[in-house]
Protein backbone atom coordinates (compact mmCIF):
# COMPACT_ATOMS: atom_id res chain seq x y z
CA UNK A 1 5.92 -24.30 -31.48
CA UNK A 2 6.71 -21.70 -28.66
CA UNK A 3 10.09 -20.33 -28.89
CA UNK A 4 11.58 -18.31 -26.39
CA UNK A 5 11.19 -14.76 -26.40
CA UNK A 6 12.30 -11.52 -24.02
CA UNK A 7 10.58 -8.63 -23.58
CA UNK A 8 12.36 -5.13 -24.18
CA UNK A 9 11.12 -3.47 -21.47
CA UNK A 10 11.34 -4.69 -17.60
CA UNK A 11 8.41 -3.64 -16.33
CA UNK A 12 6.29 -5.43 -19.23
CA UNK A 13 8.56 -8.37 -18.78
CA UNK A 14 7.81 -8.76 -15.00
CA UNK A 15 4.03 -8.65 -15.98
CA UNK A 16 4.27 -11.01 -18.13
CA UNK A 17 5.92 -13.47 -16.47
CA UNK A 18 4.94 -16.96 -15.59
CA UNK A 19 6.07 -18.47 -11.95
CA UNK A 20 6.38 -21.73 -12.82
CA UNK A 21 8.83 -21.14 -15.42
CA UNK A 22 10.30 -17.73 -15.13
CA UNK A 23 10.02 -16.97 -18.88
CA UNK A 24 7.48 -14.57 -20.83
CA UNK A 25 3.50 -16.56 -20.58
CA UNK A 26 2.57 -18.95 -23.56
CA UNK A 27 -1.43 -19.14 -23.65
CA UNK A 28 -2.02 -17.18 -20.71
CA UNK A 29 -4.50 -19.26 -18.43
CA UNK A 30 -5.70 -18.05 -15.03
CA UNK A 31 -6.86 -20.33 -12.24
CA UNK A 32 -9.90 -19.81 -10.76
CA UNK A 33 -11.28 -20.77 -7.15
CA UNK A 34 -14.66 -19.25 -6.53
CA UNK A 35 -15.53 -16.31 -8.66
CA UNK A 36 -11.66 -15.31 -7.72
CA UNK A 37 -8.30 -15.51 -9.73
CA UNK A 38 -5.38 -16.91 -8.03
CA UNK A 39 -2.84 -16.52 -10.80
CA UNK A 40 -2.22 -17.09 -14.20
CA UNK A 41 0.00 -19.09 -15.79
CA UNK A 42 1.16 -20.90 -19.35
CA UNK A 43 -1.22 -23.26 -20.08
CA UNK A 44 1.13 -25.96 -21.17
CA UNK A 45 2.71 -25.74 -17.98
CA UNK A 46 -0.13 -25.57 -15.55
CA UNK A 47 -1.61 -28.86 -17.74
CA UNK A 48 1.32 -30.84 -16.43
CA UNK A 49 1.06 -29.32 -12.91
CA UNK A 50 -2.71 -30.17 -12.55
CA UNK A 51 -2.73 -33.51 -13.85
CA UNK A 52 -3.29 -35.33 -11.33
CA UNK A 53 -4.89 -33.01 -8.98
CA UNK A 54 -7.09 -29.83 -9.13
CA UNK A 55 -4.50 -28.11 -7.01
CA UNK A 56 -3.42 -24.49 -7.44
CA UNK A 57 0.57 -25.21 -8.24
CA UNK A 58 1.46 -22.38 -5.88
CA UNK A 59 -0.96 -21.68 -3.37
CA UNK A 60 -2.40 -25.15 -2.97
CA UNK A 61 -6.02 -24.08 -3.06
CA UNK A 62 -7.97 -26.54 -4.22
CA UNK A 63 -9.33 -25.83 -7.98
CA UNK A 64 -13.33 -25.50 -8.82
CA UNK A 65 -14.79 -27.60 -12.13
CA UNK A 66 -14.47 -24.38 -14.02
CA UNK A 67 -10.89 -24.17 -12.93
CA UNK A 68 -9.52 -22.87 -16.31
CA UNK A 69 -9.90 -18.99 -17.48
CA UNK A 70 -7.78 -17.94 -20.83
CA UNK A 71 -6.85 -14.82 -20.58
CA UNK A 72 -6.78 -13.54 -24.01
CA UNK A 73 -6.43 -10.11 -22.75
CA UNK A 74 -2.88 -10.79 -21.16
CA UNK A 75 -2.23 -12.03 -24.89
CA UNK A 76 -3.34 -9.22 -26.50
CA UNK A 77 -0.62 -7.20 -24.69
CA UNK A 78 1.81 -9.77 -25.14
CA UNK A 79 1.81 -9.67 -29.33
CA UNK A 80 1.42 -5.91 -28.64
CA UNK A 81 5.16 -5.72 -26.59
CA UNK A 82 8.25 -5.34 -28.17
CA UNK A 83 10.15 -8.50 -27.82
CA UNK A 84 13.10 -10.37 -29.66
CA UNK A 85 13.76 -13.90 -29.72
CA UNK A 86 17.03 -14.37 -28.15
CA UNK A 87 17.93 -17.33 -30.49
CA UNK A 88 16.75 -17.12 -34.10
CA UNK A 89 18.77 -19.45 -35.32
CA UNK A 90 20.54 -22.02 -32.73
CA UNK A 91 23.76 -22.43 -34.05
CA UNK A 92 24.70 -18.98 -34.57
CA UNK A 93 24.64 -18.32 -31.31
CA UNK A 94 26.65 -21.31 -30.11
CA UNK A 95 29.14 -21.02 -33.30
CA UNK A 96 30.10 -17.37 -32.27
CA UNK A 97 30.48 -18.26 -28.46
CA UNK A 98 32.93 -21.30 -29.53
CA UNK A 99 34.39 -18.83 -31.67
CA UNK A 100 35.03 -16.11 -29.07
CA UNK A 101 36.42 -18.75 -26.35
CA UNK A 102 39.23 -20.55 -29.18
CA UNK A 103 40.32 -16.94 -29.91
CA UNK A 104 40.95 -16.10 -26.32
CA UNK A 105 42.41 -19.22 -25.78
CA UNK A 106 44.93 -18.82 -28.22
C-alpha cells in the first residue's frame, strides 16, 4: 500500500514529482508517443486517467499501442533519496494537534 512520503531535499523532491497529484511518483511510468517521452507519471494514477482514452492527461497527444514505459530508473533514485513519511502512525499526529489547540484554548 503506498503511503505518503516527502523527500528531504527540494531539488530531488521537484524531480520526483508527479503532475497529476503533486506528491513524490509511485511506480514511475512514462508515456510514450512515437519513440518520444512526454512525461512520466504514477502508474496508478495515469491508469485512471487513460481509461477510457489513449490520451496524454496533460498534453492531449494521442497515446501509441506501446503507450506505457516503467521507468525503473526514476525508482532506483527514489528508494535511493532520503525521505520520511510524514504520518507513521495516523493518530499521533491528529492526537497532538487536538492537543495543542485545547491547550491554547484554555
Amino acid at each position: 500500500m503506498p503511503r505518503y512520503v516527502r523527500v528531504k531535499d527540494t531539488a530531488a523532491a521537484a524531480r520526483y514529482q508527479c503532475p497529476l497529484s503533486l506528491c513524490v511518483f509511485h511506480q514511475p511510468v512514462s508515456t510514450l508517443c512515437g519513440a518520444r517521452t512526454i512525461a512520466t507519471y504514477s502508474a496508478l494514477l495515469l491508469d485512471v486517467f487513460v481509461r477510457i482514452d489513449r490520451v496524454d492527461p496533460l498534453s492531449d497527444k494521442t497515446l501509441d499501442v506501446n503507450w506505457r514505459s516503467p521507468r525503473y530508473d526514476v525508482d532506483s533514485e527514489l528508494t535511493a533519496a532520503d525521505a520520511f513519511i510524514v504520518f507513521s502512525d495516523g493518530g499521533e499526529c491528529f492526537a497532538l494537534i487536538t492537543f495543542w489547540c485545547i491547550l491554547l484554548s484554555a
